[in-house]
Structures are given as C-alpha cells and as structure tokens.
N, C-alpha and C. Protein backbone atom coordinates (compact mmCIF):
# COMPACT_ATOMS: atom_id res chain seq x y z
N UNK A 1 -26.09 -13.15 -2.33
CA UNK A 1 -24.80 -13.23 -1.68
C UNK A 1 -23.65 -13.03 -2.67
N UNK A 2 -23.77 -13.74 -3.90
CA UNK A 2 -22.53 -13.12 -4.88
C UNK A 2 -22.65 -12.25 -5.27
N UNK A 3 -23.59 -11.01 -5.18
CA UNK A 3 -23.37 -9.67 -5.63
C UNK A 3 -22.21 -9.06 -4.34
N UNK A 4 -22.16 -9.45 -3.03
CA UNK A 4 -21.31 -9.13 -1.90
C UNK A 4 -19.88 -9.18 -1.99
N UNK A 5 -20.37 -10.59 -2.52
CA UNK A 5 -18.89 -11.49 -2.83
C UNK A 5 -18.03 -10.37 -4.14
N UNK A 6 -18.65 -10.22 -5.03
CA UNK A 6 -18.33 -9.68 -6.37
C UNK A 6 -17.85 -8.06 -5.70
N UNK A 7 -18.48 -7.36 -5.05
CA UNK A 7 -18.14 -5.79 -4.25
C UNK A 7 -17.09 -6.44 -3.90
N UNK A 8 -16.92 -7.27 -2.51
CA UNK A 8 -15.93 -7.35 -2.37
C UNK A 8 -14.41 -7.51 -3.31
N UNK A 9 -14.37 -8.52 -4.39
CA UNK A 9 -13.35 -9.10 -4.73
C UNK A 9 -12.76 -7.96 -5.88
N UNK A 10 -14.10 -6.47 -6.15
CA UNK A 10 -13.77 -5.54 -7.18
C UNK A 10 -13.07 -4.98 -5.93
N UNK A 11 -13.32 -4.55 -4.99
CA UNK A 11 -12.51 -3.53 -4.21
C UNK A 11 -11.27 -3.79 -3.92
N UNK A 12 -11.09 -5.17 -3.79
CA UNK A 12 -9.84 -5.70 -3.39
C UNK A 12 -8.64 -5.84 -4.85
N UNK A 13 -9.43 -5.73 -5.94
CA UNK A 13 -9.02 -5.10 -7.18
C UNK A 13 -8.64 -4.11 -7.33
N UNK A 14 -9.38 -3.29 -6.94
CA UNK A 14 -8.87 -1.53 -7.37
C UNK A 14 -7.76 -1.08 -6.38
N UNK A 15 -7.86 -1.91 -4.94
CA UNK A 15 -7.48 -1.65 -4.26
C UNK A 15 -5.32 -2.36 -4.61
N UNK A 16 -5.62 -3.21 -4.67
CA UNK A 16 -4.03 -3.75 -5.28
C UNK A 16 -3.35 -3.10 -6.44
N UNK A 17 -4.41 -2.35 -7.21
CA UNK A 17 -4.06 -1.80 -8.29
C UNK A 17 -3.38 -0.36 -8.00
N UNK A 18 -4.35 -0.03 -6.70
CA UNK A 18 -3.48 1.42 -6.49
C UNK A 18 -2.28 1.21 -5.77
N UNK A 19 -2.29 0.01 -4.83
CA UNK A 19 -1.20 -0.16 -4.00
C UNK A 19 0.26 -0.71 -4.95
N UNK A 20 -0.21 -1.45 -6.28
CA UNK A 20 0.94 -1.55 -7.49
C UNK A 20 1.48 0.11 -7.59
N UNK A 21 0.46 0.66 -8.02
CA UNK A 21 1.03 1.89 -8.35
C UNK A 21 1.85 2.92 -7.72
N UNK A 22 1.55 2.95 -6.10
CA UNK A 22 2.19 3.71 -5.08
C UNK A 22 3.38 2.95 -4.82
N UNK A 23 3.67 1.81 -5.42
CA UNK A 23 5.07 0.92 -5.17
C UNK A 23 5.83 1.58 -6.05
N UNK A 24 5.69 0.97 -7.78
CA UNK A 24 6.32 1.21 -8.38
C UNK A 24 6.21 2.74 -8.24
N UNK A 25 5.62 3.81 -8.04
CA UNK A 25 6.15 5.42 -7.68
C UNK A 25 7.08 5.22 -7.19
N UNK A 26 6.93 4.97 -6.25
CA UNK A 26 8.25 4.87 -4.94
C UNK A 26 9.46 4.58 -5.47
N UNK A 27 9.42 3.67 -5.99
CA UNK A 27 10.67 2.45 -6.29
C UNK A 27 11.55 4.17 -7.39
N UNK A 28 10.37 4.88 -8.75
CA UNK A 28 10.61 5.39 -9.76
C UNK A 28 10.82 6.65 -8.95
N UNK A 29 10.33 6.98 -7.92
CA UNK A 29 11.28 8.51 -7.03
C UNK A 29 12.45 8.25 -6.61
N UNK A 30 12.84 7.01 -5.73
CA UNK A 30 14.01 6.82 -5.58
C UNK A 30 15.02 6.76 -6.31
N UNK A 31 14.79 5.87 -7.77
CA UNK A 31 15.80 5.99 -8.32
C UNK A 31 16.12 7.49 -9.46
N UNK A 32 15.14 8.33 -9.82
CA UNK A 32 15.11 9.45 -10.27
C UNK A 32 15.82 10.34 -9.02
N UNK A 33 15.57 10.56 -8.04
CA UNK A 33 16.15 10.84 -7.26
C UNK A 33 17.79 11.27 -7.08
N UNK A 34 18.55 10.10 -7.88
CA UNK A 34 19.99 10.37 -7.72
C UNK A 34 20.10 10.51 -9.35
N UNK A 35 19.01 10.63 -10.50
CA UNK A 35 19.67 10.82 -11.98
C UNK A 35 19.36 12.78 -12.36
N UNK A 36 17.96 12.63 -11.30
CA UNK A 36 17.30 13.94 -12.52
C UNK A 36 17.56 14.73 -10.97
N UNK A 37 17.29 16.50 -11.77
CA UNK A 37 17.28 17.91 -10.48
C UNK A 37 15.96 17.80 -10.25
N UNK A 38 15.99 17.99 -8.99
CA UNK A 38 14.69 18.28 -8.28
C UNK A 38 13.50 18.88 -8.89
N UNK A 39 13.75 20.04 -10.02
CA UNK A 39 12.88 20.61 -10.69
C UNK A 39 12.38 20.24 -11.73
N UNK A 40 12.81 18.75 -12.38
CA UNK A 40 12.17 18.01 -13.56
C UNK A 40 10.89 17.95 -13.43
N UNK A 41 9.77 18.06 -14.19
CA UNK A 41 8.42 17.90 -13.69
C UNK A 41 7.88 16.32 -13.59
N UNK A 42 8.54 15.23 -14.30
CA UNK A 42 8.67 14.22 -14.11
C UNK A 42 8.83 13.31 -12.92
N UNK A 43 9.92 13.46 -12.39
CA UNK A 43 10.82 13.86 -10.82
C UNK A 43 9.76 13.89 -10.04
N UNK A 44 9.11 15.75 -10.18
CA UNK A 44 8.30 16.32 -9.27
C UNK A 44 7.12 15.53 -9.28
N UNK A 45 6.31 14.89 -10.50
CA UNK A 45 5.24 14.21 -10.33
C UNK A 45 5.50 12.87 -9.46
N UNK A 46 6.43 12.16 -9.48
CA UNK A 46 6.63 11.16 -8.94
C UNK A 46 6.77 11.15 -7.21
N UNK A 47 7.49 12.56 -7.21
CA UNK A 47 7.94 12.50 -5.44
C UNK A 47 6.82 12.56 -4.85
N UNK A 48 5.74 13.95 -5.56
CA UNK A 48 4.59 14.14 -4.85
C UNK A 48 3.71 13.10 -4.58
N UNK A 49 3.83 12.22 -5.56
CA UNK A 49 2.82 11.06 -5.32
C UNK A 49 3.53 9.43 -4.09
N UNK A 50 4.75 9.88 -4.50
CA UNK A 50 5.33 8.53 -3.21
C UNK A 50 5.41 9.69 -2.18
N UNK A 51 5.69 10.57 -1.95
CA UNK A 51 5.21 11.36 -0.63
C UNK A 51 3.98 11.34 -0.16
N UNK A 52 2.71 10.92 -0.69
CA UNK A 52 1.43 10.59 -0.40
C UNK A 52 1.63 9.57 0.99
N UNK A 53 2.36 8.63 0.82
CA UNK A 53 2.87 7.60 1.78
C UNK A 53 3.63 7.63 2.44
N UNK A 54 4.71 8.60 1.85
CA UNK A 54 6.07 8.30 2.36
C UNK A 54 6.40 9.57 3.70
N UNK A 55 4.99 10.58 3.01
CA UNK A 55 5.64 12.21 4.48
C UNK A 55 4.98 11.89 5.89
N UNK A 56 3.50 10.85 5.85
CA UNK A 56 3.31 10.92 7.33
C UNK A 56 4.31 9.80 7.84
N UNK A 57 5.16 8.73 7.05
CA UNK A 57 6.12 7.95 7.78
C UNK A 57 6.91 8.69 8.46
N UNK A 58 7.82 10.17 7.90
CA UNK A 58 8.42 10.90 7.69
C UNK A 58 8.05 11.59 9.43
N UNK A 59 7.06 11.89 9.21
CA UNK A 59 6.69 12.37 10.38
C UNK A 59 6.96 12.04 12.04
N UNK A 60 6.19 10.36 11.70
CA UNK A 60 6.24 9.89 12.87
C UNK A 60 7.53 8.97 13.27
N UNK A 61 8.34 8.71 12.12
CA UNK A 61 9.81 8.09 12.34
C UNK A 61 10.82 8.75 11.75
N UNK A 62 10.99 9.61 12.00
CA UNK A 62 12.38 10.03 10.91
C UNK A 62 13.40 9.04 10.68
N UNK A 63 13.46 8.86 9.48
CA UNK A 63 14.63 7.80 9.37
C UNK A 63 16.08 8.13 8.14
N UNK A 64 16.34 9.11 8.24
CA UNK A 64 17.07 9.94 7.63
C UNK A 64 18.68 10.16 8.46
N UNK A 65 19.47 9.08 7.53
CA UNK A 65 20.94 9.13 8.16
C UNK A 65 21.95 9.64 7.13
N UNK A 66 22.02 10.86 7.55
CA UNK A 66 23.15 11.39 6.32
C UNK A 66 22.55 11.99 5.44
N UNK A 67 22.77 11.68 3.99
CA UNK A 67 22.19 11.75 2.65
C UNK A 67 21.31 11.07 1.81
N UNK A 68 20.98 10.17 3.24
CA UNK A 68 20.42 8.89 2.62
C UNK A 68 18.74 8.57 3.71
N UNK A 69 17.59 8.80 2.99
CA UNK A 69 16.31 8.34 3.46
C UNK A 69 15.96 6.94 3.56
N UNK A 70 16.05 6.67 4.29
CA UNK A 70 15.19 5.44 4.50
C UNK A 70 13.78 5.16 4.54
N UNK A 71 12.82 5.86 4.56
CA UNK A 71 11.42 5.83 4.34
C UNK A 71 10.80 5.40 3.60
N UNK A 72 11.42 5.22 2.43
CA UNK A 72 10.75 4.57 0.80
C UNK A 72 10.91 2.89 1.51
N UNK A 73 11.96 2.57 2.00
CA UNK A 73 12.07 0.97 1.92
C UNK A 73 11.08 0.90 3.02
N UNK A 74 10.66 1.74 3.94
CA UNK A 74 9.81 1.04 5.00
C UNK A 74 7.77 1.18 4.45
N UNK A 75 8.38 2.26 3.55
CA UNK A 75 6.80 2.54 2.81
C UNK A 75 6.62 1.38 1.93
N UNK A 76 7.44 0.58 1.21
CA UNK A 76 7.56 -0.34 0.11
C UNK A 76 6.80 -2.06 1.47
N UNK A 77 7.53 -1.48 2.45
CA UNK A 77 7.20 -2.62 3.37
C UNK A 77 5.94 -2.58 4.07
N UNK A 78 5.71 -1.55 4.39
CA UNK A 78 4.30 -1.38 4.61
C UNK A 78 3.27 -1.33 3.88
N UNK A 79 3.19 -1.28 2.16
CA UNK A 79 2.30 -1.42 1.05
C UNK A 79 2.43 -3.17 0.84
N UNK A 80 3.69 -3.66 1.20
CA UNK A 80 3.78 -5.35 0.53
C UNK A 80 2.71 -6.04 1.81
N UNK A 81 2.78 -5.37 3.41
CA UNK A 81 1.82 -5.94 4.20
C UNK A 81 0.49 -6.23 4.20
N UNK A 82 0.57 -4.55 3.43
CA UNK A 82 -1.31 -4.05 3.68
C UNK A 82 -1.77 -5.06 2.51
N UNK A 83 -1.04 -5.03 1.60
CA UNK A 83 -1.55 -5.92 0.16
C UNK A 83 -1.44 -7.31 0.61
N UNK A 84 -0.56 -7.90 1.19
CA UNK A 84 -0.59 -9.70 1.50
C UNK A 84 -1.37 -10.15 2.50
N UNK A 85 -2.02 -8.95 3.42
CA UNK A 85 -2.79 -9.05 4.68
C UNK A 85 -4.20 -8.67 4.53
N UNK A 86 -4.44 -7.31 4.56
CA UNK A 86 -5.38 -7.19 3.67
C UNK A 86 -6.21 -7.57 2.42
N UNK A 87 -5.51 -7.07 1.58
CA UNK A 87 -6.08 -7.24 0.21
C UNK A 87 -6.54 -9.36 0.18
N UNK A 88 -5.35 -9.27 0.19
CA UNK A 88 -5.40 -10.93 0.43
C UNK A 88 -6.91 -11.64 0.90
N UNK A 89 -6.57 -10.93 2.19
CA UNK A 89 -7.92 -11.68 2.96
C UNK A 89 -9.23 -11.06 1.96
N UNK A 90 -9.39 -9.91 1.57
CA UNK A 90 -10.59 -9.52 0.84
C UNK A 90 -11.14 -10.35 -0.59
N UNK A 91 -9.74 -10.73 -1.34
CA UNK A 91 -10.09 -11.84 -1.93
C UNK A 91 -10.68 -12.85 -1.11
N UNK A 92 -9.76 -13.37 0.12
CA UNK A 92 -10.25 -15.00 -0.09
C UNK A 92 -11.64 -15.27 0.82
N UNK A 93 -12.28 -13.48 1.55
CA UNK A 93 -13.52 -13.70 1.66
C UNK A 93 -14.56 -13.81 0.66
N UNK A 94 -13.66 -12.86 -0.80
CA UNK A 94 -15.00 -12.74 -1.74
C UNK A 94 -15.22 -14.37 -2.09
N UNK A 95 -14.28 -15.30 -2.43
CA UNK A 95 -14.08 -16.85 -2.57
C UNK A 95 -15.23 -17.68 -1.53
N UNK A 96 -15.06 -17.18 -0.02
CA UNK A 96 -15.71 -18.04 0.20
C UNK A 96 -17.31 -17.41 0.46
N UNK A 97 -17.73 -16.43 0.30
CA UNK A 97 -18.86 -16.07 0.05
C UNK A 97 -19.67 -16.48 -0.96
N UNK A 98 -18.98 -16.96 -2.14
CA UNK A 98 -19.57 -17.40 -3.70
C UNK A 98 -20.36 -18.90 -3.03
C-alpha cells in the first residue's frame, strides 16, 4: 500500500511543480508584456508557454476590454484552484494511505 501512497504523493509533486511554473510564466508574460517588443525571444518563450493555458480560456471567454487582457488573472485563478483542490487532496490521500 505505500508504494500507492508514494505514486501518489510523487505525482502530486511533479504535478505542483509544473503548476508553480505555468504561474510564475504567466505572472513573467504579463509583466514583459508592457517592458519588452513582441519579438524578444525571451518575451516569445514566455507568452508561448502561458498561452499553453491562457488561449483555450481565450477561446471560450473572451475577456479582452480595450488594451487590456484579462485572461492571465483568471488562468492564475484557475491554476491556484486546481493546485488547492486537487493537488491538495492527492497529497492528503497519499497521507492517509501510509
């Protein structure tokens, strides 16, 4: 049973680790966003990767008023869920499986 427990509590590891990472992208497109041109490759690595999350939001809500996107704050809100709801619970099953 703790080899289950242990799958579980690694996945829920790797898994927070990528969801850290698709945050702070986000957070580092937005604010690159209003410093660097679109064609920085820096820039470009960053958008492509918070667009991973951020184009099917894009899709199904447009939330674009003016000059200004709103999608990053609802992608930032929807990664803080999946991680405090999810992830969460995957820990505190691997816990009580031990």
């Amino acid at each position: 049973m703790f080899f289950i427990a242990n799958f579980f509590y690694g996945t829920a590891f790797v898994l927070r680790i990528g969801i850290n990472f698709l945050q702070i992208s986000i957070i580092i497109s937005a604010v690159l966003s209003f410093i660097l041109p679109y064609y920085n490759p820096v820039r470009s690595f960053f958008d492509s990767v918070s667009n991973l999350i951020c184009r099917p939001i894009r899709r199904v809500i447009p939330l674009t008023f003016g000059p200004i996107d709103f999608t990053p704050y609802l992608a930032l809100l929807l990664l803080i869920f999946i991680d405090k709801f999810l992830i969460a619970s995957l820990f505190d099953l691997s816990v009580i499986m031990r």
